[in-house]
PDB file of N, CA and C in Angstrom:
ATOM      1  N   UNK A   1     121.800 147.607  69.367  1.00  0.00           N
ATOM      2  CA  UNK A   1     122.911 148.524  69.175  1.00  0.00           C
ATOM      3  C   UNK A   1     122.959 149.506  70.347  1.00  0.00           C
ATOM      4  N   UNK A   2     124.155 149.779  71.454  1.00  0.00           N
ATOM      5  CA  UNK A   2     124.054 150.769  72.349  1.00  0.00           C
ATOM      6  C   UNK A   2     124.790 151.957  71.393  1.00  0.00           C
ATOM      7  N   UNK A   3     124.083 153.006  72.434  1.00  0.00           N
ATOM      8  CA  UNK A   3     124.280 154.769  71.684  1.00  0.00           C
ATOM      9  C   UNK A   3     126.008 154.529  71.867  1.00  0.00           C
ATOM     10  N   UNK A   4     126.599 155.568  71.323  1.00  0.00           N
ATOM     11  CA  UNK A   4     128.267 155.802  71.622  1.00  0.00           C
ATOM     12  C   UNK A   4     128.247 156.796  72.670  1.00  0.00           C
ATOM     13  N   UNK A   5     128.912 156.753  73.803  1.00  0.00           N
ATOM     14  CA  UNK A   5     128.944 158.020  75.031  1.00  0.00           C
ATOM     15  C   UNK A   5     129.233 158.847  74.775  1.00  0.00           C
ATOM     16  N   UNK A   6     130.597 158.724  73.243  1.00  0.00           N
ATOM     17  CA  UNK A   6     131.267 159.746  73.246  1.00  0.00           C
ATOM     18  C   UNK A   6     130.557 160.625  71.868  1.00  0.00           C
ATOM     19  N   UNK A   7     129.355 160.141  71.475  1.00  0.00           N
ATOM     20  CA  UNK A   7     128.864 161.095  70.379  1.00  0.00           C
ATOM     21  C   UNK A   7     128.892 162.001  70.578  1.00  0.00           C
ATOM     22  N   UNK A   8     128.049 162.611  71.897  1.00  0.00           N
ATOM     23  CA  UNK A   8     127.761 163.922  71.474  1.00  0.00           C
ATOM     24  C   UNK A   8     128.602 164.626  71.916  1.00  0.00           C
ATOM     25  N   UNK A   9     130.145 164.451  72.520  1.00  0.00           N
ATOM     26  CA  UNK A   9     131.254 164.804  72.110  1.00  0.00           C
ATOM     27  C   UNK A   9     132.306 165.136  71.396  1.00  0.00           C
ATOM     28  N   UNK A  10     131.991 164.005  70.414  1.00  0.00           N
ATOM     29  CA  UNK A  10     132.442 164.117  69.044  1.00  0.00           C
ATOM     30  C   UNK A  10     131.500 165.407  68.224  1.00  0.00           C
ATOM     31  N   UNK A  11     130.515 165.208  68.285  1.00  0.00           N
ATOM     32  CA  UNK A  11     129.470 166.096  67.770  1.00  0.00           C
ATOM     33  C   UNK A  11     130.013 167.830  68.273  1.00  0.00           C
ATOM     34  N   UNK A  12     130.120 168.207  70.018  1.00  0.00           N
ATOM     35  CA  UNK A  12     130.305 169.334  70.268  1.00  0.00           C
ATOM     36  C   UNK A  12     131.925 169.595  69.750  1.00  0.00           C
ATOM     37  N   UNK A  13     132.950 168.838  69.132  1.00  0.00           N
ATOM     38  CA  UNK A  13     133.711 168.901  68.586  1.00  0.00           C
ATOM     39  C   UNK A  13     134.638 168.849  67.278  1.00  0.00           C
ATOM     40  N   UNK A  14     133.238 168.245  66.161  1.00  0.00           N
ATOM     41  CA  UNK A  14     133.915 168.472  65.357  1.00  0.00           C
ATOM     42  C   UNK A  14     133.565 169.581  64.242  1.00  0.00           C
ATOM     43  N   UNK A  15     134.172 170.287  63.348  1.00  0.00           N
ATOM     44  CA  UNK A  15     134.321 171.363  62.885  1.00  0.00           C
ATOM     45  C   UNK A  15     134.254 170.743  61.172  1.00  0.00           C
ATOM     46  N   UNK A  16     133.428 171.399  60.247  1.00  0.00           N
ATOM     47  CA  UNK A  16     132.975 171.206  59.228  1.00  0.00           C
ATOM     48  C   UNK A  16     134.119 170.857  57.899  1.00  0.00           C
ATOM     49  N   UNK A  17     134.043 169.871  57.631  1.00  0.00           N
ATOM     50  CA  UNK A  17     135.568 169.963  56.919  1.00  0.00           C
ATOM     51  C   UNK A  17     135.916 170.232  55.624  1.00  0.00           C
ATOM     52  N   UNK A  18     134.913 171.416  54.849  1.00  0.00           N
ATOM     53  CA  UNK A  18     134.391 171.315  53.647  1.00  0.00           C
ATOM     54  C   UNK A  18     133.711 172.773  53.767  1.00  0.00           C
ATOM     55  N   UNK A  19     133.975 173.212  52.263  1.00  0.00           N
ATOM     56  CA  UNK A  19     133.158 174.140  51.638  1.00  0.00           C
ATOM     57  C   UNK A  19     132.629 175.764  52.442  1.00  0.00           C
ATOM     58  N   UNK A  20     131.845 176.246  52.030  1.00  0.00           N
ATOM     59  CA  UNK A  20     131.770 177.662  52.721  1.00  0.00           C
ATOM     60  C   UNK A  20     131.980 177.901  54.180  1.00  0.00           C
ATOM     61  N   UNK A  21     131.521 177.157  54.758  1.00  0.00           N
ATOM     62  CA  UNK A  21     131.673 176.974  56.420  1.00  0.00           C
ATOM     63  C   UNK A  21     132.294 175.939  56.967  1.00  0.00           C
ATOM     64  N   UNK A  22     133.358 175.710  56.136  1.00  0.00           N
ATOM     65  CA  UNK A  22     135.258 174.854  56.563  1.00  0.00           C
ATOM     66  C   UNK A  22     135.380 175.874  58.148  1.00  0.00           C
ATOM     67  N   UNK A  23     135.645 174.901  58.929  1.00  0.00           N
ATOM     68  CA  UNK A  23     136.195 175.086  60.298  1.00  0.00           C
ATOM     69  C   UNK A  23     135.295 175.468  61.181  1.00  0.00           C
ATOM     70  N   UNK A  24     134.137 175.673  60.872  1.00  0.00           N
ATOM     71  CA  UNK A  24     133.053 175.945  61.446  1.00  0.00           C
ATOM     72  C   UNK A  24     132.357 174.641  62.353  1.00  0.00           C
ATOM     73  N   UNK A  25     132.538 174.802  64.120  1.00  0.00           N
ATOM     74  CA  UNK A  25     131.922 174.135  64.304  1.00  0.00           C
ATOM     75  C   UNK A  25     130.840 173.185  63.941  1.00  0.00           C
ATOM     76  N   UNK A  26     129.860 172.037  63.723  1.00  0.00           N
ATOM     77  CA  UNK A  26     128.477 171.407  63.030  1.00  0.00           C
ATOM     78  C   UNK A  26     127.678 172.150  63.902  1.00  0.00           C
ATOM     79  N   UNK A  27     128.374 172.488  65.231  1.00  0.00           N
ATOM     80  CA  UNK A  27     126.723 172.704  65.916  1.00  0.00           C
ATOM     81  C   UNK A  27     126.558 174.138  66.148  1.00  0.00           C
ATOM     82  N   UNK A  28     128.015 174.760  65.402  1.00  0.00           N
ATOM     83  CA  UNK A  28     127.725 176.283  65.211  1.00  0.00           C
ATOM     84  C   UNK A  28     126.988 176.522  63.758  1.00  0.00           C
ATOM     85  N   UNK A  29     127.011 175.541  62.924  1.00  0.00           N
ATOM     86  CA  UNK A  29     126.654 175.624  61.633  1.00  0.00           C
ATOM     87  C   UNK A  29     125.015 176.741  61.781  1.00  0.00           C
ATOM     88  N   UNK A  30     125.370 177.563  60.300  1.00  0.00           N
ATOM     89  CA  UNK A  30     123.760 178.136  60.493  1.00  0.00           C
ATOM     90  C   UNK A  30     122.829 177.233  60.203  1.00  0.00           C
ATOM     91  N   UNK A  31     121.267 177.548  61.006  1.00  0.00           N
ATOM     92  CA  UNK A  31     120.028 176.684  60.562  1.00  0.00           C
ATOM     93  C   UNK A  31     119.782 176.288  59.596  1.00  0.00           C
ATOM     94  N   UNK A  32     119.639 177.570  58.561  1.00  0.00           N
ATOM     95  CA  UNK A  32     119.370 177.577  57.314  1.00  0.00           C
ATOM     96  C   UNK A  32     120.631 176.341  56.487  1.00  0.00           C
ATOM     97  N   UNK A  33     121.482 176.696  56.432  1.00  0.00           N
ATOM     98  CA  UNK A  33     122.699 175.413  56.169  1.00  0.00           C
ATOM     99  C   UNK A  33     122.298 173.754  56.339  1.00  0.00           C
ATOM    100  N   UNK A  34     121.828 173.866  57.356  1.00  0.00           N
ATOM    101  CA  UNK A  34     121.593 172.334  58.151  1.00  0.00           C
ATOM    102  C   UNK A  34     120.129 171.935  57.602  1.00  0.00           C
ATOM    103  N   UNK A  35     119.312 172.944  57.448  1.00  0.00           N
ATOM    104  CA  UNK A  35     117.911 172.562  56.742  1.00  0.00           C
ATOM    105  C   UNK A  35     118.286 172.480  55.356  1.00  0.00           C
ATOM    106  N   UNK A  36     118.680 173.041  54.674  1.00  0.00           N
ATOM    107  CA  UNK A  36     119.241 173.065  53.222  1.00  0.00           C
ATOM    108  C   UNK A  36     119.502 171.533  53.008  1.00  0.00           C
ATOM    109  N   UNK A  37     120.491 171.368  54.059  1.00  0.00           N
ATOM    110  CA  UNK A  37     121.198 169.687  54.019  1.00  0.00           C
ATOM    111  C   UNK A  37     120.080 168.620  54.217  1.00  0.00           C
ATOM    112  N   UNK A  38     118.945 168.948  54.788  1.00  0.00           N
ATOM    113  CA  UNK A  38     117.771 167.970  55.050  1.00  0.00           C
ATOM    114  C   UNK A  38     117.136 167.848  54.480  1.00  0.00           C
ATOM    115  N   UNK A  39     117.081 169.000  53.656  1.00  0.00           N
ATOM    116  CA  UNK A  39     116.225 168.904  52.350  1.00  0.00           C
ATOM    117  C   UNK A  39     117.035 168.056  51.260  1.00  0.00           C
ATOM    118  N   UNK A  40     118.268 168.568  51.052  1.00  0.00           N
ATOM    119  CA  UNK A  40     119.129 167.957  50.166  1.00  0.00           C
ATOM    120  C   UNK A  40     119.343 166.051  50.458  1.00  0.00           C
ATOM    121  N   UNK A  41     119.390 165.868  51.838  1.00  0.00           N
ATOM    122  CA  UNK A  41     120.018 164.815  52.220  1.00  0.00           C
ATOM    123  C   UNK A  41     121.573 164.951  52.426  1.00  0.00           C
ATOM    124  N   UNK A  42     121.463 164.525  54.181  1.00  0.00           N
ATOM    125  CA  UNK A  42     122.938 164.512  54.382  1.00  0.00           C
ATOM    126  C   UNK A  42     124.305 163.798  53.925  1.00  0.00           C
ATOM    127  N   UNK A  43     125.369 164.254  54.190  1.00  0.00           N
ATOM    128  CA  UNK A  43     126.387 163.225  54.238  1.00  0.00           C
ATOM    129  C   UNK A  43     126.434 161.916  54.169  1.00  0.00           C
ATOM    130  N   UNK A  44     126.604 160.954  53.489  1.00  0.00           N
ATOM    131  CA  UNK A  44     126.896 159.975  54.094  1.00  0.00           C
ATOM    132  C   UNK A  44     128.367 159.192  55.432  1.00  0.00           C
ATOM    133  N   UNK A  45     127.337 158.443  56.140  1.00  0.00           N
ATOM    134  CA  UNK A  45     128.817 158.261  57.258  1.00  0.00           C
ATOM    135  C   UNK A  45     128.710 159.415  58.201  1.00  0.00           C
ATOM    136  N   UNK A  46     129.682 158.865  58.885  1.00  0.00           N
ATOM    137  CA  UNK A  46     129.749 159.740  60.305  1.00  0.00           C
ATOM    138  C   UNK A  46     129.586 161.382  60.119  1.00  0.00           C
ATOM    139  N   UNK A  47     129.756 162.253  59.148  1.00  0.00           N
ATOM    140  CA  UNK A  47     130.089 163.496  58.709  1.00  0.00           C
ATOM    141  C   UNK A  47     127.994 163.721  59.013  1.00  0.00           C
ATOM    142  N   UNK A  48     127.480 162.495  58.202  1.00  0.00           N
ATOM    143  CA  UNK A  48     125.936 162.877  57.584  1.00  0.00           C
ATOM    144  C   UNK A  48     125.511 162.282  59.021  1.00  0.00           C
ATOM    145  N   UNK A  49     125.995 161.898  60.502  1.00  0.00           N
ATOM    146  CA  UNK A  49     125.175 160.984  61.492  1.00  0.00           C
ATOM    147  C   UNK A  49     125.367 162.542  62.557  1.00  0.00           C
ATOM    148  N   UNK A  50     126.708 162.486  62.317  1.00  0.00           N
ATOM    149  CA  UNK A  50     126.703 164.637  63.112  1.00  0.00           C
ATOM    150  C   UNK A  50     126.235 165.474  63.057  1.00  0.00           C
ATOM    151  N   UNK A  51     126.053 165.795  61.576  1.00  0.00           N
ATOM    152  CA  UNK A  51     124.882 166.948  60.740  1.00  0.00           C
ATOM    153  C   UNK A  51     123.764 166.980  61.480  1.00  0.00           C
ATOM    154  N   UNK A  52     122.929 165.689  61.183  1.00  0.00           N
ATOM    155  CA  UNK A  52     121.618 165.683  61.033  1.00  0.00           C
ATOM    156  C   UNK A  52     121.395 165.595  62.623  1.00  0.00           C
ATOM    157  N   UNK A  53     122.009 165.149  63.759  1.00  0.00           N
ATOM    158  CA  UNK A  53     122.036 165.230  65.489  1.00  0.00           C
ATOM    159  C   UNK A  53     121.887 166.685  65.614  1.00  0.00           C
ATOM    160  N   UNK A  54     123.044 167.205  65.233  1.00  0.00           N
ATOM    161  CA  UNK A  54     123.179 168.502  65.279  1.00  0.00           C
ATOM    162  C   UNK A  54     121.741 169.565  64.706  1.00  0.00           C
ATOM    163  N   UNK A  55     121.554 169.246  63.568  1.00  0.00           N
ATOM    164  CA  UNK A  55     120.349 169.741  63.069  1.00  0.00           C
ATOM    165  C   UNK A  55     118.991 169.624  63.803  1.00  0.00           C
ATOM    166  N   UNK A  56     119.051 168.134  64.853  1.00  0.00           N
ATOM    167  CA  UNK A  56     117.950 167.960  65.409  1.00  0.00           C
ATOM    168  C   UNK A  56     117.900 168.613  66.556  1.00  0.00           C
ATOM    169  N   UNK A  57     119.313 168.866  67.141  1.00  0.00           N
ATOM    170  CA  UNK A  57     119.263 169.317  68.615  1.00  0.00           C
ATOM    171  C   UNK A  57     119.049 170.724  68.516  1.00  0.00           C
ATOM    172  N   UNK A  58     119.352 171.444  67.307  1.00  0.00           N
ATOM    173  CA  UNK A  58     119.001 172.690  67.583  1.00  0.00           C
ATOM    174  C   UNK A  58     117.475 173.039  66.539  1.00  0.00           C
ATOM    175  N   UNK A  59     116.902 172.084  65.861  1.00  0.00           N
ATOM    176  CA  UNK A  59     115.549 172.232  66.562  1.00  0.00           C
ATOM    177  C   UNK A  59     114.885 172.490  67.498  1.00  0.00           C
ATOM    178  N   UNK A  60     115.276 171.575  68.481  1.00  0.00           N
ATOM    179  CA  UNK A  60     114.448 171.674  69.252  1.00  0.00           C
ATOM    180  C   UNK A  60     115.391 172.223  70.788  1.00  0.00           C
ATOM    181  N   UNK A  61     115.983 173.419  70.279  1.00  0.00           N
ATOM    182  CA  UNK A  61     116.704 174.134  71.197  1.00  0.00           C
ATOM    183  C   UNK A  61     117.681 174.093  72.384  1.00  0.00           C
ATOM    184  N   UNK A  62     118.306 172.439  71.736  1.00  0.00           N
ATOM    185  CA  UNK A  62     119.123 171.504  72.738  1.00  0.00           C
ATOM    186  C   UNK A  62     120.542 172.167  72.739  1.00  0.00           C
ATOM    187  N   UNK A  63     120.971 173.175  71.782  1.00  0.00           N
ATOM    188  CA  UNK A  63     122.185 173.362  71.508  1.00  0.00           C
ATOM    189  C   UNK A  63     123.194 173.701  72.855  1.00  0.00           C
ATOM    190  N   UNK A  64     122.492 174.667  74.260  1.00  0.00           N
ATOM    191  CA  UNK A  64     123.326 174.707  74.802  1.00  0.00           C
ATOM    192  C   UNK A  64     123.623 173.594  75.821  1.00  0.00           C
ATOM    193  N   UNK A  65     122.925 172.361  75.580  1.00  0.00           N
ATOM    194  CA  UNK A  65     124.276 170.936  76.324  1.00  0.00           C
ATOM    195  C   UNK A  65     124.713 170.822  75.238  1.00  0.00           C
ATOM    196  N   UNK A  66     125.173 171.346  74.617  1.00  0.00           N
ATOM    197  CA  UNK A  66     126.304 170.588  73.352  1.00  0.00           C
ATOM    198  C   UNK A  66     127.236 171.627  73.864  1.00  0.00           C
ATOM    199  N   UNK A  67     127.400 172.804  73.596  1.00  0.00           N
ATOM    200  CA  UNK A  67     128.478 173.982  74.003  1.00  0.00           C
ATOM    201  C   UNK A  67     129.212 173.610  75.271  1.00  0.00           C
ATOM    202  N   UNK A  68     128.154 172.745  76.262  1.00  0.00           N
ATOM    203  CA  UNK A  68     129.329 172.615  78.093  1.00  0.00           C
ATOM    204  C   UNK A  68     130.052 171.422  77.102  1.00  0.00           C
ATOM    205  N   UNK A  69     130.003 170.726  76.256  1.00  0.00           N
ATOM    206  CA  UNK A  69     130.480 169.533  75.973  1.00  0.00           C
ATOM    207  C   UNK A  69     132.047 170.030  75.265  1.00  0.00           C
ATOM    208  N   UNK A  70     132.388 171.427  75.028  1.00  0.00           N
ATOM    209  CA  UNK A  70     133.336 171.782  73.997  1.00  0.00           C
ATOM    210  C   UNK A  70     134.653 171.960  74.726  1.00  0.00           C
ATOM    211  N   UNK A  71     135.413 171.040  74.536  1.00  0.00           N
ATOM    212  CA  UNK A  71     137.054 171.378  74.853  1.00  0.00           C
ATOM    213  C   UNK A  71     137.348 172.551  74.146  1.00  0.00           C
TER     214      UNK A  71
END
C-alpha cells in the first residue's frame, strides 16, 4: 500500500465536523480531546485515520509541519 501525498494535507485541513469543537481545526484540536479519543477509540474511516495522525504528530511535537501545510 503507498502513503497518500495528499494526507497530511488533508489532515492540516480538515476541521472537526461534530460536537463541542465543530469547526475546529483536528490538528488544532486540544490534547486532552485527542487522548480522550484514544482512550475511547477513534472514529471510524477517514475522520478516525486524521484524529489519531494528528494525535500522533502532536505527541511527539510534529505539529508545526502541519500548520506550513494550511491553505
Amino acid at each position: 500500500m503507498q502513503p497518500d501525498p495528499n494526507f497530511l494535507i488533508q489532515l492540516a485541513n480538515t476541521q472537526m465536523p461534530f460536537g463541542k469543537y465543530k469547526g475546529v481545526f483536528l490538528i488544532d484540536l486540544p490534547e486532552h480531546y485527542l487522548v480522550w479519543y484514544r482512550n475511547k477509540g477513534f472514529p471510524k474511516g477517514k475522520l478516525g485515520q486524521l484524529m489519531e495522525s494528528a494525535f500522533d504528530i502532536r505527541r511527539n511535537g510534529l505539529e508545526h509541519l502541519i500548520y506550513k501545510l494550511k491553505k
